[in-house]
C-alpha atoms as a PDB file:
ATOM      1  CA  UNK A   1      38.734 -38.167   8.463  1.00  0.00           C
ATOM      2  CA  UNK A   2      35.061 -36.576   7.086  1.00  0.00           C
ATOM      3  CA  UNK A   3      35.719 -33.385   8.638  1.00  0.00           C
ATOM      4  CA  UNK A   4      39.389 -33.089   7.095  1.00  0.00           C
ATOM      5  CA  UNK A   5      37.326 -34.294   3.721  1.00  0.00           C
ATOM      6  CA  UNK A   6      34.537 -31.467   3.986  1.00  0.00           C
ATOM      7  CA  UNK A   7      37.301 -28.805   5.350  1.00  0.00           C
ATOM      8  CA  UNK A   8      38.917 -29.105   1.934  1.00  0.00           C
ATOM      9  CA  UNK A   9      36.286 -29.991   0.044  1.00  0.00           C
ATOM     10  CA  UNK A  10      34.953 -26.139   0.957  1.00  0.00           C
ATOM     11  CA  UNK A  11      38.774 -25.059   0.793  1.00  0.00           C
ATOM     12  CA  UNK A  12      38.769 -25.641  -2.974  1.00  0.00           C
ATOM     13  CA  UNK A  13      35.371 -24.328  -3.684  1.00  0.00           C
ATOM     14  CA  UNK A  14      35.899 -21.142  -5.944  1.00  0.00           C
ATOM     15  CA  UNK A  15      34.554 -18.120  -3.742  1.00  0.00           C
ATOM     16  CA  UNK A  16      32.430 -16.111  -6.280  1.00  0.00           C
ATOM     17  CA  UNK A  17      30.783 -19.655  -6.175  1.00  0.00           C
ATOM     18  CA  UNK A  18      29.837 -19.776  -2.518  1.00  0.00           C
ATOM     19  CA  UNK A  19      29.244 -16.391  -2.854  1.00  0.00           C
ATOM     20  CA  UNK A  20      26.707 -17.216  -5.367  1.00  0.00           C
ATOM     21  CA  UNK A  21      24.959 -19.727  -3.432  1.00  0.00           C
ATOM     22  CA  UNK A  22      24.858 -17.602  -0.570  1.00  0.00           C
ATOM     23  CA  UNK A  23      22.461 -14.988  -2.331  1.00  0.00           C
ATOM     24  CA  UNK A  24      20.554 -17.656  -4.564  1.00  0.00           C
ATOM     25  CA  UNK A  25      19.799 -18.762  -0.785  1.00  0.00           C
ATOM     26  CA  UNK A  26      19.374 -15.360   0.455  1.00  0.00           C
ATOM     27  CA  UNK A  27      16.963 -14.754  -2.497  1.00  0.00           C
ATOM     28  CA  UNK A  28      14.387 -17.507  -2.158  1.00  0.00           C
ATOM     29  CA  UNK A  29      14.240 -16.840   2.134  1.00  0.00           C
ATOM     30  CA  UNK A  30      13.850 -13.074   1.708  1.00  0.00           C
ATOM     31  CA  UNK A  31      10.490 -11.601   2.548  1.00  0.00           C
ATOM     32  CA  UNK A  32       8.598  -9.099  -0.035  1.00  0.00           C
ATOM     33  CA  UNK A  33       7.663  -6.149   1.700  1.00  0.00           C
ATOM     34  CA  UNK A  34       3.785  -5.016   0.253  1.00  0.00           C
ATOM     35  CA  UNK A  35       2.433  -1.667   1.195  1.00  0.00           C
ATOM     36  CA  UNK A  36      -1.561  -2.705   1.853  1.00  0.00           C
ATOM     37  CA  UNK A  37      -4.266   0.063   2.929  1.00  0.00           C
ATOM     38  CA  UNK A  38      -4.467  -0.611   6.208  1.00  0.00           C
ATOM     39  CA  UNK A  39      -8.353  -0.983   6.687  1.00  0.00           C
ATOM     40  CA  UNK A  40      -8.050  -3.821   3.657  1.00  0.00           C
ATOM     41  CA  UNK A  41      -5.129  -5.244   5.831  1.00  0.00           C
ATOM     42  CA  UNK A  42      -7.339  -5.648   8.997  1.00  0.00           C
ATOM     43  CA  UNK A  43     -10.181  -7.055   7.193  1.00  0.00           C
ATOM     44  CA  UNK A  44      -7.890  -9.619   5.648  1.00  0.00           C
ATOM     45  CA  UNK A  45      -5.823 -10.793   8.921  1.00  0.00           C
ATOM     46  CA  UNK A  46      -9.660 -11.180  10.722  1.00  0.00           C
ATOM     47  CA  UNK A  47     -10.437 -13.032   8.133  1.00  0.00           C
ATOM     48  CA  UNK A  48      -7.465 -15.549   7.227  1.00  0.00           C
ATOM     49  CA  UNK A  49      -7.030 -15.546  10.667  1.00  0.00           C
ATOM     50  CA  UNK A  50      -3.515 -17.537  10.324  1.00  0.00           C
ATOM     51  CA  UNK A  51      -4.862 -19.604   8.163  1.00  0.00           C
ATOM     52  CA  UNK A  52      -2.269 -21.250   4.620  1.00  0.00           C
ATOM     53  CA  UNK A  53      -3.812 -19.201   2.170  1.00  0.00           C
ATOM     54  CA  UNK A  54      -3.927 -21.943  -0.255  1.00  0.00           C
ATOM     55  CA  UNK A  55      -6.414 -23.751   2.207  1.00  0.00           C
ATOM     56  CA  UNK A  56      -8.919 -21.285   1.634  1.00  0.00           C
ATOM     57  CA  UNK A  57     -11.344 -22.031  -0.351  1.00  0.00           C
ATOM     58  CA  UNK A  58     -14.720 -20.842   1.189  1.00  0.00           C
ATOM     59  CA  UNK A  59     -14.775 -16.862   0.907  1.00  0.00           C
ATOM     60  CA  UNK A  60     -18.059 -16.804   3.445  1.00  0.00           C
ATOM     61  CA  UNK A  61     -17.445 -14.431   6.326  1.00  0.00           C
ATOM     62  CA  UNK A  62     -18.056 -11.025   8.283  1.00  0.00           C
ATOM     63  CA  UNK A  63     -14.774  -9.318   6.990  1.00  0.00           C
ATOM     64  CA  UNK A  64     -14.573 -10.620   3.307  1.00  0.00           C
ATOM     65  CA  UNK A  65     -14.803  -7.826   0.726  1.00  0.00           C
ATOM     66  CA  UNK A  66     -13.793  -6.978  -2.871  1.00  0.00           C
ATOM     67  CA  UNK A  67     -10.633  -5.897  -1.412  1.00  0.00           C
ATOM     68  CA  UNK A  68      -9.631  -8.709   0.493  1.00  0.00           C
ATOM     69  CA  UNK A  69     -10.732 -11.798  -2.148  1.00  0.00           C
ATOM     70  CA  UNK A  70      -8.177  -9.797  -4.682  1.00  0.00           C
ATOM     71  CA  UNK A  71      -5.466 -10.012  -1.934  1.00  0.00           C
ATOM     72  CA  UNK A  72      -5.839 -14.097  -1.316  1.00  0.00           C
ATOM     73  CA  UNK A  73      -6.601 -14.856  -5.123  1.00  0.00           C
ATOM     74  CA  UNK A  74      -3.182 -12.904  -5.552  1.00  0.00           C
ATOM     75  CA  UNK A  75      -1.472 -14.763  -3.017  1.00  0.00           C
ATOM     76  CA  UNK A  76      -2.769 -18.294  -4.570  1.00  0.00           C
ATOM     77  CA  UNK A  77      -1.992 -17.560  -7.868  1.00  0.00           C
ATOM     78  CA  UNK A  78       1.442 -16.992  -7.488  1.00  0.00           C
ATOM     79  CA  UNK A  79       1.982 -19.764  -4.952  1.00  0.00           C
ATOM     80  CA  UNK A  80       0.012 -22.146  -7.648  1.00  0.00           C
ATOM     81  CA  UNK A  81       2.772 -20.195 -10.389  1.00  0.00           C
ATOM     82  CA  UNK A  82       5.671 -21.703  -8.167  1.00  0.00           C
ATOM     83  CA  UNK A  83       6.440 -18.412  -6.600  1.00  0.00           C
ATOM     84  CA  UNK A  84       8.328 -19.304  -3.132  1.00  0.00           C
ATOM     85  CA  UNK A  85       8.753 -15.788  -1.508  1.00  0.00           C
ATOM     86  CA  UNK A  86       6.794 -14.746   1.301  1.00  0.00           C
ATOM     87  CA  UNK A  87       5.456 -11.446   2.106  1.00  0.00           C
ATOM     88  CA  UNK A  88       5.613  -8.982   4.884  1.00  0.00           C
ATOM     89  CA  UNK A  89       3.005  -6.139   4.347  1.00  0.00           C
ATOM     90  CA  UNK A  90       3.033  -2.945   6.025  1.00  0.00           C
ATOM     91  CA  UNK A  91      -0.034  -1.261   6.290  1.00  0.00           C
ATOM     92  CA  UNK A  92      -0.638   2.852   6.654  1.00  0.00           C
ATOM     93  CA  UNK A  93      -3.198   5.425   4.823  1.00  0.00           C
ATOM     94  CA  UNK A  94      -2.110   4.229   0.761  1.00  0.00           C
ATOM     95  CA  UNK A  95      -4.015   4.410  -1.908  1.00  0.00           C
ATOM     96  CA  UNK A  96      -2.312   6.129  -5.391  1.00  0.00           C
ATOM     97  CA  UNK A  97       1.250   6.286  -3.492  1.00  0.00           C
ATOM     98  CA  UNK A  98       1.038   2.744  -4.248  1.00  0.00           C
ATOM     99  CA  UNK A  99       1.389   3.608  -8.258  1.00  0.00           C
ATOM    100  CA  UNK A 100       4.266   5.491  -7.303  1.00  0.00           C
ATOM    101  CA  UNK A 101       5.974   2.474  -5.419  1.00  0.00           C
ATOM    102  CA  UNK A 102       5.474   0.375  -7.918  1.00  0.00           C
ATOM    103  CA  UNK A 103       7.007   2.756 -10.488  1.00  0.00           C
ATOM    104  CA  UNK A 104      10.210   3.089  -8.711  1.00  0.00           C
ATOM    105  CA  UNK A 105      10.227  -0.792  -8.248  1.00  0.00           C
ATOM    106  CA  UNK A 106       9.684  -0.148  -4.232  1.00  0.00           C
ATOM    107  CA  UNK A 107       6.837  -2.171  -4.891  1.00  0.00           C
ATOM    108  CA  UNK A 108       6.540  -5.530  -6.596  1.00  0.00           C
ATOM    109  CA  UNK A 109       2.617  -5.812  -6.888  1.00  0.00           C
ATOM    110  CA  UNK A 110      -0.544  -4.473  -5.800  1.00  0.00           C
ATOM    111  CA  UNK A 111      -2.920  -6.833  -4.636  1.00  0.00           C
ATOM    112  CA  UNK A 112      -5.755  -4.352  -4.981  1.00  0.00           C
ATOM    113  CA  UNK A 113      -6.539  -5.178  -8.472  1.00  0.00           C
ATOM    114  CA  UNK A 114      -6.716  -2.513 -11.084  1.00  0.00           C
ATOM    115  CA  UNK A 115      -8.759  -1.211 -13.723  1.00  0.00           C
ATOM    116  CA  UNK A 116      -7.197  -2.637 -17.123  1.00  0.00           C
ATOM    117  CA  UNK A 117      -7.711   1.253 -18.273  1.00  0.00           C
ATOM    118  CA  UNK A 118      -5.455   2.345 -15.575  1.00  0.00           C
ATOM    119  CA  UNK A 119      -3.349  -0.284 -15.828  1.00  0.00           C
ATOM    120  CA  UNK A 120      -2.174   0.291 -19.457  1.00  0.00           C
ATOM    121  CA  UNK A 121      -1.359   4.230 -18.825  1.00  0.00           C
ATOM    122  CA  UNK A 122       1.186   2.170 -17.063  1.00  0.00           C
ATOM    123  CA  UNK A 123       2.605  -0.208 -18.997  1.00  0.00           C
ATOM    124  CA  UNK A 124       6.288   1.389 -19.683  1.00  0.00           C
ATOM    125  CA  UNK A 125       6.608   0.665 -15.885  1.00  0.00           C
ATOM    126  CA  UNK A 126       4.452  -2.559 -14.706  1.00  0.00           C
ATOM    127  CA  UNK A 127       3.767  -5.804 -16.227  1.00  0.00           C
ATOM    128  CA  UNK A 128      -0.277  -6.292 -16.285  1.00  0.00           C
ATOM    129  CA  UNK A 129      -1.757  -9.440 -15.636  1.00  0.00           C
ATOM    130  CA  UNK A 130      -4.199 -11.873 -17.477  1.00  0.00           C
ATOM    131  CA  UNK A 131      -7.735 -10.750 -15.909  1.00  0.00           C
ATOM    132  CA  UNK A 132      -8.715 -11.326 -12.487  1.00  0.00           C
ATOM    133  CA  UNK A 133     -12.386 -10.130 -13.036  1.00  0.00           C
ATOM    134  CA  UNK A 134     -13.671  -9.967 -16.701  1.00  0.00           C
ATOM    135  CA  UNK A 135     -15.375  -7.403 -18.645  1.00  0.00           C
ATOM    136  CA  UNK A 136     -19.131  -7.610 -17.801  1.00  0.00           C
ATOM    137  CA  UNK A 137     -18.657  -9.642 -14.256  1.00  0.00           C
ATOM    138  CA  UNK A 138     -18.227  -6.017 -12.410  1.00  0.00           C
ATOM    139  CA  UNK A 139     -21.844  -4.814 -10.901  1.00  0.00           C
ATOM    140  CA  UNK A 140     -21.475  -1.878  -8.093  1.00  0.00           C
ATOM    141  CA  UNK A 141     -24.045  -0.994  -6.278  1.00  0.00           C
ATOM    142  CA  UNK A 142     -25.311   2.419  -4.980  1.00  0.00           C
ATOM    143  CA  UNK A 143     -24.265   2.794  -1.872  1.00  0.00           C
ATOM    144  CA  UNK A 144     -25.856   5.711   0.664  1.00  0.00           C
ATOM    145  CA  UNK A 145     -26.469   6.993   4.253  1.00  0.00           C
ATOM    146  CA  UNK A 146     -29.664   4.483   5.506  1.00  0.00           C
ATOM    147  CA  UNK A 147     -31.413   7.769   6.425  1.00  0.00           C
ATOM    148  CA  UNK A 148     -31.431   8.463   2.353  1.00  0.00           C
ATOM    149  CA  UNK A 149     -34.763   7.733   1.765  1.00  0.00           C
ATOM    150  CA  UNK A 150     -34.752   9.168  -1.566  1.00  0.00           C
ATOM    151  CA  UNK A 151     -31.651   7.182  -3.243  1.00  0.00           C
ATOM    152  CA  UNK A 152     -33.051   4.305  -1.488  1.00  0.00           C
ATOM    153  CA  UNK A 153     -36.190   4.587  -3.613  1.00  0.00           C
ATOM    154  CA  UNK A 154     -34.351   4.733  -7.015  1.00  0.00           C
ATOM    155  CA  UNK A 155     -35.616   2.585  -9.635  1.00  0.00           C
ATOM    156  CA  UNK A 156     -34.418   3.906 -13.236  1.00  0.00           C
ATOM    157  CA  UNK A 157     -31.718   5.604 -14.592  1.00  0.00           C
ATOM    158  CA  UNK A 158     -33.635   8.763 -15.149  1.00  0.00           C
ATOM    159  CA  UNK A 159     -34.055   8.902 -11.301  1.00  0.00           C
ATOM    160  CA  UNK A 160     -30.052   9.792 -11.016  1.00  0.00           C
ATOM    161  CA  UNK A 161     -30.822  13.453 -12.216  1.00  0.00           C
ATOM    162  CA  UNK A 162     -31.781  14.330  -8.445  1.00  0.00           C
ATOM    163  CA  UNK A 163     -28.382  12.998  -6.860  1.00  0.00           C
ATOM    164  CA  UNK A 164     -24.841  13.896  -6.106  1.00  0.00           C
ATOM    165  CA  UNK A 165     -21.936  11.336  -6.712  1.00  0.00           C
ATOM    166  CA  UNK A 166     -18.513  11.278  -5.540  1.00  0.00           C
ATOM    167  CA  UNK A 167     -15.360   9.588  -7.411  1.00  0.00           C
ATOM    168  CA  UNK A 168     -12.124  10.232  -8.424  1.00  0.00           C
ATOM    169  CA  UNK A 169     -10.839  10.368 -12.650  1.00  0.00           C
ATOM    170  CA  UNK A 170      -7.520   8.947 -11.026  1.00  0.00           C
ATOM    171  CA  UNK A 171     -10.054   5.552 -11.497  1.00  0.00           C
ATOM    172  CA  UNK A 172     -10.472   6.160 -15.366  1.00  0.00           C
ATOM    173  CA  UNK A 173     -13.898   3.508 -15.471  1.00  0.00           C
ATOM    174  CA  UNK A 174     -15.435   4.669 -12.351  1.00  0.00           C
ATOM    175  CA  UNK A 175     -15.244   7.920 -13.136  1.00  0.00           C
ATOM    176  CA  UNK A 176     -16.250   7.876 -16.913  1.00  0.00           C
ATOM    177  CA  UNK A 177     -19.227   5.598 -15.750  1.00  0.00           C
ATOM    178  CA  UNK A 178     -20.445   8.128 -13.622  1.00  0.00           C
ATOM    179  CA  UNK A 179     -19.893  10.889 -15.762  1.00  0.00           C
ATOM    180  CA  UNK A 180     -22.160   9.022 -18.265  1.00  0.00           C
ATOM    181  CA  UNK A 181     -24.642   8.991 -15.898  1.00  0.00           C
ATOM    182  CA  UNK A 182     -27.441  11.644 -15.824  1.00  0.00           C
ATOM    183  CA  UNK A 183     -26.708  13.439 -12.311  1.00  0.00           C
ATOM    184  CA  UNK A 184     -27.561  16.305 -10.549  1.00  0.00           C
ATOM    185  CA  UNK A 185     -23.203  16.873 -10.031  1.00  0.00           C
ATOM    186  CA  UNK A 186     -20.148  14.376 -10.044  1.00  0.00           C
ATOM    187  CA  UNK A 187     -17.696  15.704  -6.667  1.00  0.00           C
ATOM    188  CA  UNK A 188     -14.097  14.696  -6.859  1.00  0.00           C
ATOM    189  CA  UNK A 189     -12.489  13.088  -4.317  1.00  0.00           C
ATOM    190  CA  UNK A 190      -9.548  11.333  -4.734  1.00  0.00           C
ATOM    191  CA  UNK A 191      -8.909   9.481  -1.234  1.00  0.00           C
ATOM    192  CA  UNK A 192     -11.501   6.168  -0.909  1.00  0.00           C
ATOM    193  CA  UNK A 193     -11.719   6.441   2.693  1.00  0.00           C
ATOM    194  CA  UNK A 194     -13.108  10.349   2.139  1.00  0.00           C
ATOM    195  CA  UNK A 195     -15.240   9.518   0.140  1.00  0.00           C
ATOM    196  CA  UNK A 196     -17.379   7.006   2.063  1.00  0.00           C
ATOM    197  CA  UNK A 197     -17.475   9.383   4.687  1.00  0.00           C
ATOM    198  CA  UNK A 198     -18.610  12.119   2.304  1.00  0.00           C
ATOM    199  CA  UNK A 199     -21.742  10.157   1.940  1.00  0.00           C
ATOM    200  CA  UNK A 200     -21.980   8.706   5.326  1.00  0.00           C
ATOM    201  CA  UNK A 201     -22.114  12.372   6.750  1.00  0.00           C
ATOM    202  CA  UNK A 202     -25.037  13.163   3.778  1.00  0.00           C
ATOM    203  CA  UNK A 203     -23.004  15.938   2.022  1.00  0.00           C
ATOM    204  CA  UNK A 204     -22.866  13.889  -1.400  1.00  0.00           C
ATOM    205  CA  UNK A 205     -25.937  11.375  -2.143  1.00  0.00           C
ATOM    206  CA  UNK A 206     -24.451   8.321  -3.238  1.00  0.00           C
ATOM    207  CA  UNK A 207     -20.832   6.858  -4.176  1.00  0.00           C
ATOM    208  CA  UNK A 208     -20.886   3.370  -6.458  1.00  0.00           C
ATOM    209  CA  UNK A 209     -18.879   0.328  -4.094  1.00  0.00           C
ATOM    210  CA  UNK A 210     -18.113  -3.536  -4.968  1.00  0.00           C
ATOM    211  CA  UNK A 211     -21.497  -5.312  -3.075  1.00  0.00           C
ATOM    212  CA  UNK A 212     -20.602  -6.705   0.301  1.00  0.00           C
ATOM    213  CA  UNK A 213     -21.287 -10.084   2.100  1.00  0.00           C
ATOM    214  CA  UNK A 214     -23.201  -8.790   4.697  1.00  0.00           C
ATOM    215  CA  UNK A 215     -27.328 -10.148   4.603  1.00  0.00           C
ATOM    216  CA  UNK A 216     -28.567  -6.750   3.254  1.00  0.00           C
ATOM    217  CA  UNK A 217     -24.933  -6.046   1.391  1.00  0.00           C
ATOM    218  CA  UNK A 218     -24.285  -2.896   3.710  1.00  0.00           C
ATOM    219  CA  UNK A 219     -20.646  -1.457   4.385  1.00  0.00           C
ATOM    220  CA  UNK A 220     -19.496  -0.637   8.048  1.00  0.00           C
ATOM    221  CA  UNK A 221     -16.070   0.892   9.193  1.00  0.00           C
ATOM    222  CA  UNK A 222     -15.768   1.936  12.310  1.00  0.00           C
ATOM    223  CA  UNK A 223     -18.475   5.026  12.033  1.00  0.00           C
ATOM    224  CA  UNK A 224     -19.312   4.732   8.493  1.00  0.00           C
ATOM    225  CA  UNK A 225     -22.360   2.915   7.813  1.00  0.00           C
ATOM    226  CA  UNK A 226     -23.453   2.354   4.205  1.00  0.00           C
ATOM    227  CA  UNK A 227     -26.730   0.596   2.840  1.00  0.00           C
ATOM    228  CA  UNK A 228     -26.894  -0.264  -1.388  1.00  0.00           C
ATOM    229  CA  UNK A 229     -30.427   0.305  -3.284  1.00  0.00           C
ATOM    230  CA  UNK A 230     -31.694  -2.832  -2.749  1.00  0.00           C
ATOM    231  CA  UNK A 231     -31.305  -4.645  -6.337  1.00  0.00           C
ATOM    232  CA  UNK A 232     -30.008  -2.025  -8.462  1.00  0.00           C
ATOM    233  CA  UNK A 233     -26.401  -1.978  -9.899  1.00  0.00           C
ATOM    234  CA  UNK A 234     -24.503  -0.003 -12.667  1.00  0.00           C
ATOM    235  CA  UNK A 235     -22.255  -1.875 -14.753  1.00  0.00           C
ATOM    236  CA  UNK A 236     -18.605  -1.130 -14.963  1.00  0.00           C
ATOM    237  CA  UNK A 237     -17.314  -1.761 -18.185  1.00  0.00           C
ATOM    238  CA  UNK A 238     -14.297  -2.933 -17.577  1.00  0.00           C
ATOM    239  CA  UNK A 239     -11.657  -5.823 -16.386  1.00  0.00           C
ATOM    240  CA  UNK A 240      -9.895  -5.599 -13.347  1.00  0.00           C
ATOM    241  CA  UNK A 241      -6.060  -7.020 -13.160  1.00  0.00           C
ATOM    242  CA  UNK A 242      -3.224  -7.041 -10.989  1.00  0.00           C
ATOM    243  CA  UNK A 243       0.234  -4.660 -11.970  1.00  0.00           C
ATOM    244  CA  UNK A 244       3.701  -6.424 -11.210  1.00  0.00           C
ATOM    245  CA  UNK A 245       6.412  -3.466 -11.421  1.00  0.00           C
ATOM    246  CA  UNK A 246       9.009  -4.141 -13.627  1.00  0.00           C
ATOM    247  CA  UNK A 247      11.586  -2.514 -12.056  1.00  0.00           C
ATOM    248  CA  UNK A 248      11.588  -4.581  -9.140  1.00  0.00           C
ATOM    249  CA  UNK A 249      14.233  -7.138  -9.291  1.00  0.00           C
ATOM    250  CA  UNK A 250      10.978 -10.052  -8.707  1.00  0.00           C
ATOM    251  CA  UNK A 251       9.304  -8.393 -11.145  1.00  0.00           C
ATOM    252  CA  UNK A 252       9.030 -10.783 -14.096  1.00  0.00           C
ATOM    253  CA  UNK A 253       9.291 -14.007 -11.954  1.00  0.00           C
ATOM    254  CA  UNK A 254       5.698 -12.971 -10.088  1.00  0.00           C
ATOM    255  CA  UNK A 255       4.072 -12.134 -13.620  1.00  0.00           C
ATOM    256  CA  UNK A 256       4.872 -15.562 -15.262  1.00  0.00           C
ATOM    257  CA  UNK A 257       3.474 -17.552 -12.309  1.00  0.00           C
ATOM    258  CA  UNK A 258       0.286 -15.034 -11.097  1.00  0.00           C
ATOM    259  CA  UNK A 259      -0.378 -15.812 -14.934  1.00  0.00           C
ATOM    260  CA  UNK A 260       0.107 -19.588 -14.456  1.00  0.00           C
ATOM    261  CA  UNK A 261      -2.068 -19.833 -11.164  1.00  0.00           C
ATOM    262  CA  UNK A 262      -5.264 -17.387 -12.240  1.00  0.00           C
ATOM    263  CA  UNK A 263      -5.546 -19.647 -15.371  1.00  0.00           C
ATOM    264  CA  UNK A 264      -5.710 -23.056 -13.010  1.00  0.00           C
ATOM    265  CA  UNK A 265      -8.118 -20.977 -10.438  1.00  0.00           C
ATOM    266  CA  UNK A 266     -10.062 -19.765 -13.289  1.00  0.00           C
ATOM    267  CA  UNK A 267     -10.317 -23.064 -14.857  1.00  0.00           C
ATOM    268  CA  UNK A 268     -11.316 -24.647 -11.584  1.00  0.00           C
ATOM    269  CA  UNK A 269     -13.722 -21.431 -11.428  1.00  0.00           C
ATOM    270  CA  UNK A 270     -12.444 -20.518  -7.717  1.00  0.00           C
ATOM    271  CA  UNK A 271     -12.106 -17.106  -8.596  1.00  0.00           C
ATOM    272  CA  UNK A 272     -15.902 -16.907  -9.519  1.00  0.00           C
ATOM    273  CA  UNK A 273     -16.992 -19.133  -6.903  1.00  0.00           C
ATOM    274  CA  UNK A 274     -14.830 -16.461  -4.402  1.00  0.00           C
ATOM    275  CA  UNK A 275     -16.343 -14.077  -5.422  1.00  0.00           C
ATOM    276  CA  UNK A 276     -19.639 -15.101  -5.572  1.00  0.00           C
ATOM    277  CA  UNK A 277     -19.167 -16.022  -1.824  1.00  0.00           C
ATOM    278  CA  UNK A 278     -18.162 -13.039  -1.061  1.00  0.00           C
ATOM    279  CA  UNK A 279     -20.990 -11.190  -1.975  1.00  0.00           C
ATOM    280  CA  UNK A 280     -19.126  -9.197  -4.972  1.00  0.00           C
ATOM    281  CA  UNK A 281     -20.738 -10.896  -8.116  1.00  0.00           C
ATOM    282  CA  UNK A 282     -24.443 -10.708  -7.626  1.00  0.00           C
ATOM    283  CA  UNK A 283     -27.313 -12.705  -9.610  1.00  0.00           C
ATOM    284  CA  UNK A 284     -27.882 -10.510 -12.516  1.00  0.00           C
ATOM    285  CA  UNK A 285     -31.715 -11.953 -13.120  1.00  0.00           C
ATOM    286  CA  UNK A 286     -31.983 -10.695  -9.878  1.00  0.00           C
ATOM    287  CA  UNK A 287     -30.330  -7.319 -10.047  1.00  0.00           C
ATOM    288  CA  UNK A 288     -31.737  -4.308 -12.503  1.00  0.00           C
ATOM    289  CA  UNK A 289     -28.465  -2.758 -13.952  1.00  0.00           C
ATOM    290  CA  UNK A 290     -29.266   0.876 -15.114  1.00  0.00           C
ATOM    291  CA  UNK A 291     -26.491   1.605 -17.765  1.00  0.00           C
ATOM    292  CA  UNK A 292     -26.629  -1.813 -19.412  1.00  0.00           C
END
């Protein structure tokens, strides 16, 4: 008798409605595919090592960067907004193909924060998020071959007229920060990975990068080896946020709760604390800033 009731009872269900139950389901299992650098992806999967993302709370560790704190905050946020999808990522050699995915809605976020700068040249195509680092909370150091003895021995801003820099304008603060800087030349380069091994090799002096967690806050990748000037920063005067593309059909959903969650982290200050942690936001009593 129940299976004659339940074959009826789905007999006399309208179709368009089980149809539309079927994709409401379909919707909340599906995976998000996210594009990730792939050296940021193998940092972060040493690091999380499997772990539920929303169990992290200590950002200590050998692989934890700039990078990869923006990628878990991201992740937290949204899962503290009440976002339920999951993500797949696929790494490769990204960096501003990214702005194009998220453009053509290929793309629902990037968990490499952005500049808010760059973010609002944007803004007919991505929604931009409350701030995940603030205006004034963003001191790079000056990062350079170890065999540099001459960068390494920087002390003041006028010492900058001897060196070489490398950037890229496609990163509107980094680049205008540096051009307001009294150097020798400013060398474009518009691919990251380039440009650390630019300096690693000694054809360009020095390139400004997020401090690391390592004891002496040096940068290694496979054959690039990078060392800051110990206790000198330049500000960056700007706030760093995440873009959600609007075209994508997620879109709006993942802006209203990455919003919800980074105000609970931020009132709970886990974003600073992460940070902090994770070597990025140094003691500024401690650190001489040249361009403040």
């Amino acid at each position: 008798m129940l299976k004659i009731f339940t074959y009826k009872l789905c007999f006399f269900i309208p179709f368009f409605v089980l149809q539309s139950l079927f994709f409401s389901y379909a919707s909340h299992a599906e995976k998000v595919t996210i594009f990730i650098r792939d050296d940021v992806y193998y940092d972060y999967e040493k690091f999380v090592e499997g772990r539920d993302i929303l169990s992290i709370k200590n950002f200590s560790g050998k692989t934890i960067r700039r990078d990869v704190v923006d990628m878990i905050i991201a992740q937290q946020a949204l899962k503290i907004g009440g976002f339920e999808h999951t993500f797949e990522y696929v790494p490769g050699k990204l960096n501003f193909r990214n702005t194009k995915l998220l453009e053509e809605g290929k793309l629902l976020i990037s968990f490499d924060s952005y500049w808010l700068s760059d973010a609002e040249k944007l803004a007919h195509e991505v929604y931009i998020s409350l701030p995940l680092i603030n205006k004034g909370e963003y001191i790079a150091g000056i990062y350079t071959n170890p065999k540099n003895k001459a960068v390494l021995a920087i002390k003041s801003l006028e010492d900058l007229s001897q060196f070489t820099a490398v950037s890229t304008p496609r990163w509107a603060t980094d680049w205008k920060t540096l051009q307001a800087l009294p150097l020798k030349d400013l060398i474009r380069e518009d691919e990251w990975l380039s440009q650390a091994r630019m300096v690693n090799l000694g054809w360009i002096d020095f390139m400004l990068m997020a401090f690391h967690s390592t004891a002496d806050k040096s940068f290694t990748m496979d054959k690039i080896h990078l060392v800051p000037v110990k206790d000198i920063g330049i500000e960056l005067k700007d706030s760093r946020h995440y873009v959600i593309s609007k075209k994508h059909p997620l879109g709006a959903e993942a802006t209203k709760a990455i919003d919800i969650g980074l105000k609970v982290l931020r009132k709970e200050k886990r974003i600073s604390r992460a940070y902090q942690q994770a070597g990025f936001f140094v003691d500024k009593n401690i650190i001489h800033i040249l361009n403040k």
